[in-house]
C-alpha atoms as a PDB file:
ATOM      1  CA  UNK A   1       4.700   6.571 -12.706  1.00  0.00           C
ATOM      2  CA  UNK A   2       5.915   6.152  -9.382  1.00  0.00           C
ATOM      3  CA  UNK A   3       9.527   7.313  -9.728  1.00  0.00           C
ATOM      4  CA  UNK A   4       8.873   9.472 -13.172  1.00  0.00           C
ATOM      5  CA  UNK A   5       6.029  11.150 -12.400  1.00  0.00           C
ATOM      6  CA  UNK A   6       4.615  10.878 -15.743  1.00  0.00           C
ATOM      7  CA  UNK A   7       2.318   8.077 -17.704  1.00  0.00           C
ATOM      8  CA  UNK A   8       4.030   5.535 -19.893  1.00  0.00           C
ATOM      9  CA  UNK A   9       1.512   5.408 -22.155  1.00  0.00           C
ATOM     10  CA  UNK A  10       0.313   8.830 -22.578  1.00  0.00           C
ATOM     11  CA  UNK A  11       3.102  11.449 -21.116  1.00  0.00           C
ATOM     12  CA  UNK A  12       0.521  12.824 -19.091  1.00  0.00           C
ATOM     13  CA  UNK A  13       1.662  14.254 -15.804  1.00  0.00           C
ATOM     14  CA  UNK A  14      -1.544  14.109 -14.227  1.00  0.00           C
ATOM     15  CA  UNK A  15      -0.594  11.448 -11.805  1.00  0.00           C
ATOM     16  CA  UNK A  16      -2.367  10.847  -8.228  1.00  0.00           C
ATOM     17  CA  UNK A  17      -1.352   8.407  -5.647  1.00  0.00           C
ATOM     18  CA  UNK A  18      -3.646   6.154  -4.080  1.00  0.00           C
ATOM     19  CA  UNK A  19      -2.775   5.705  -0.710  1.00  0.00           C
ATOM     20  CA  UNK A  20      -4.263   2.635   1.512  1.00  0.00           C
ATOM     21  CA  UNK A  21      -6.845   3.204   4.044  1.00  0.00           C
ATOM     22  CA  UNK A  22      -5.370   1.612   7.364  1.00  0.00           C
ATOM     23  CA  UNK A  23      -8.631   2.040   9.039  1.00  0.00           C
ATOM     24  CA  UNK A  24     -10.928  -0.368   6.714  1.00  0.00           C
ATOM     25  CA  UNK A  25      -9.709  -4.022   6.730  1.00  0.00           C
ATOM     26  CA  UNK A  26     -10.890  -4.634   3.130  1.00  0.00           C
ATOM     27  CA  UNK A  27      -9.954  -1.169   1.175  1.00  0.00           C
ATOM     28  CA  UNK A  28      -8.096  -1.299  -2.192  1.00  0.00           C
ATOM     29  CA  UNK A  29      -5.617  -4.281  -3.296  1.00  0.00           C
ATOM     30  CA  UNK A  30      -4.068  -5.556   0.065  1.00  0.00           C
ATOM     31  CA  UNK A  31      -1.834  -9.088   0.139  1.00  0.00           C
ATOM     32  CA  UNK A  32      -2.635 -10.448   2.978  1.00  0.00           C
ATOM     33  CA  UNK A  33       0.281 -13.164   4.572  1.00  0.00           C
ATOM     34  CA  UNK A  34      -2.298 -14.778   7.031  1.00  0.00           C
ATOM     35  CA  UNK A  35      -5.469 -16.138   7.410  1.00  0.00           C
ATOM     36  CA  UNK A  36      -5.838 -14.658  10.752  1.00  0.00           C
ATOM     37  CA  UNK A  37      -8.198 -11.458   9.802  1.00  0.00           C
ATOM     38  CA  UNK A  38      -6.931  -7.667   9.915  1.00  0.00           C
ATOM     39  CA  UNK A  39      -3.445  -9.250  10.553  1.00  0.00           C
ATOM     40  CA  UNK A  40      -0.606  -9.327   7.832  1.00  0.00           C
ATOM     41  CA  UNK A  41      -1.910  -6.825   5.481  1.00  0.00           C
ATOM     42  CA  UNK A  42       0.117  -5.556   3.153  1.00  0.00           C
ATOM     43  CA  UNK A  43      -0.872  -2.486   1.391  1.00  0.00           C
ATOM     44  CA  UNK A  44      -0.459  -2.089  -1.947  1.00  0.00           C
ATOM     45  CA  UNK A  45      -0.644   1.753  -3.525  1.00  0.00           C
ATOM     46  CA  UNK A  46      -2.017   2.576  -6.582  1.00  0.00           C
ATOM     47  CA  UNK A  47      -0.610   5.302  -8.799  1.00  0.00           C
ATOM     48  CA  UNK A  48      -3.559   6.597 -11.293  1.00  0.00           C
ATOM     49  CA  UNK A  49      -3.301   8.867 -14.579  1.00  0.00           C
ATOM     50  CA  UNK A  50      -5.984  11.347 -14.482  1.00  0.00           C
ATOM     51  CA  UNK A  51      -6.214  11.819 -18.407  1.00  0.00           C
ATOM     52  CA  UNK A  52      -5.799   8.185 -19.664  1.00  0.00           C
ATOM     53  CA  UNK A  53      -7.042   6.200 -16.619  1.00  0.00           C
ATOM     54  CA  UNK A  54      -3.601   3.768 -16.395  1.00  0.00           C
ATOM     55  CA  UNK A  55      -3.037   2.439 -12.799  1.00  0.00           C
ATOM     56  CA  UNK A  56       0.534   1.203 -11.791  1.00  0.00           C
ATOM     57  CA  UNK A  57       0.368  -0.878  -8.250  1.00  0.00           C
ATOM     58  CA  UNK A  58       3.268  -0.848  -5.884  1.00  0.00           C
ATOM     59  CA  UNK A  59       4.216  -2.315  -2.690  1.00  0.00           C
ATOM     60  CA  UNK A  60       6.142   0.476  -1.409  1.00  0.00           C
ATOM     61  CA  UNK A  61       8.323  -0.650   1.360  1.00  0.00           C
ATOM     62  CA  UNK A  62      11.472  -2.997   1.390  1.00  0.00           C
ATOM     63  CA  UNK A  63      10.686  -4.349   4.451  1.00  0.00           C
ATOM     64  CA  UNK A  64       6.762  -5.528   2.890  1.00  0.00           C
ATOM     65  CA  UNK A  65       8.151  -6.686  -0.165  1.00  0.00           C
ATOM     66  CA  UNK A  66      10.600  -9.128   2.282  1.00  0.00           C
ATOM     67  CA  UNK A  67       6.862 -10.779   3.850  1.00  0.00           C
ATOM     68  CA  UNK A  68       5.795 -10.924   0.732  1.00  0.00           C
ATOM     69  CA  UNK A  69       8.668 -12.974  -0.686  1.00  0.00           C
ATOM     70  CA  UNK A  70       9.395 -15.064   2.496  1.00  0.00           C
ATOM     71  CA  UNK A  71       5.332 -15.906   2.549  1.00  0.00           C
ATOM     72  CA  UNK A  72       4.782 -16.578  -1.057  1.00  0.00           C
ATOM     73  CA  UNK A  73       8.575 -17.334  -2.436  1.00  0.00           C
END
């Protein structure tokens, strides 16, 4: 949905992105690469249909997907 702009399982085109909220620590479906709190969050954006209700998550950047795999790989 991200890069089509349409729903893979109903066409729809009705497609809203969720962005993250930088300003509240616990908002929407961070990864977080420490224990230490409000540090190493990773956002991760959610991309919605508005007819069907399907939700793709992405972690947008290159540069948070390289945390993610050098904490977690």
């Amino acid at each position: 949905m991200k890069n089509t702009h349409t729903c893979p399982k109903c066409g729809s085109r009705q497609i809203v992105r969720i962005p993250d909220t930088p300003r509240r620590h616990a908002s929407g479906n961070n990864i977080y690469t420490t224990t230490v709190t409000l540090m190493g969050k990773i956002p991760v954006i959610r991309y919605v249909c508005c007819d069907c209700g399907f939700v793709e998550n992405w972690v947008e950047t290159q540069g948070e997907r390289a945390e993610i795999a050098r904490v977690f790989g």
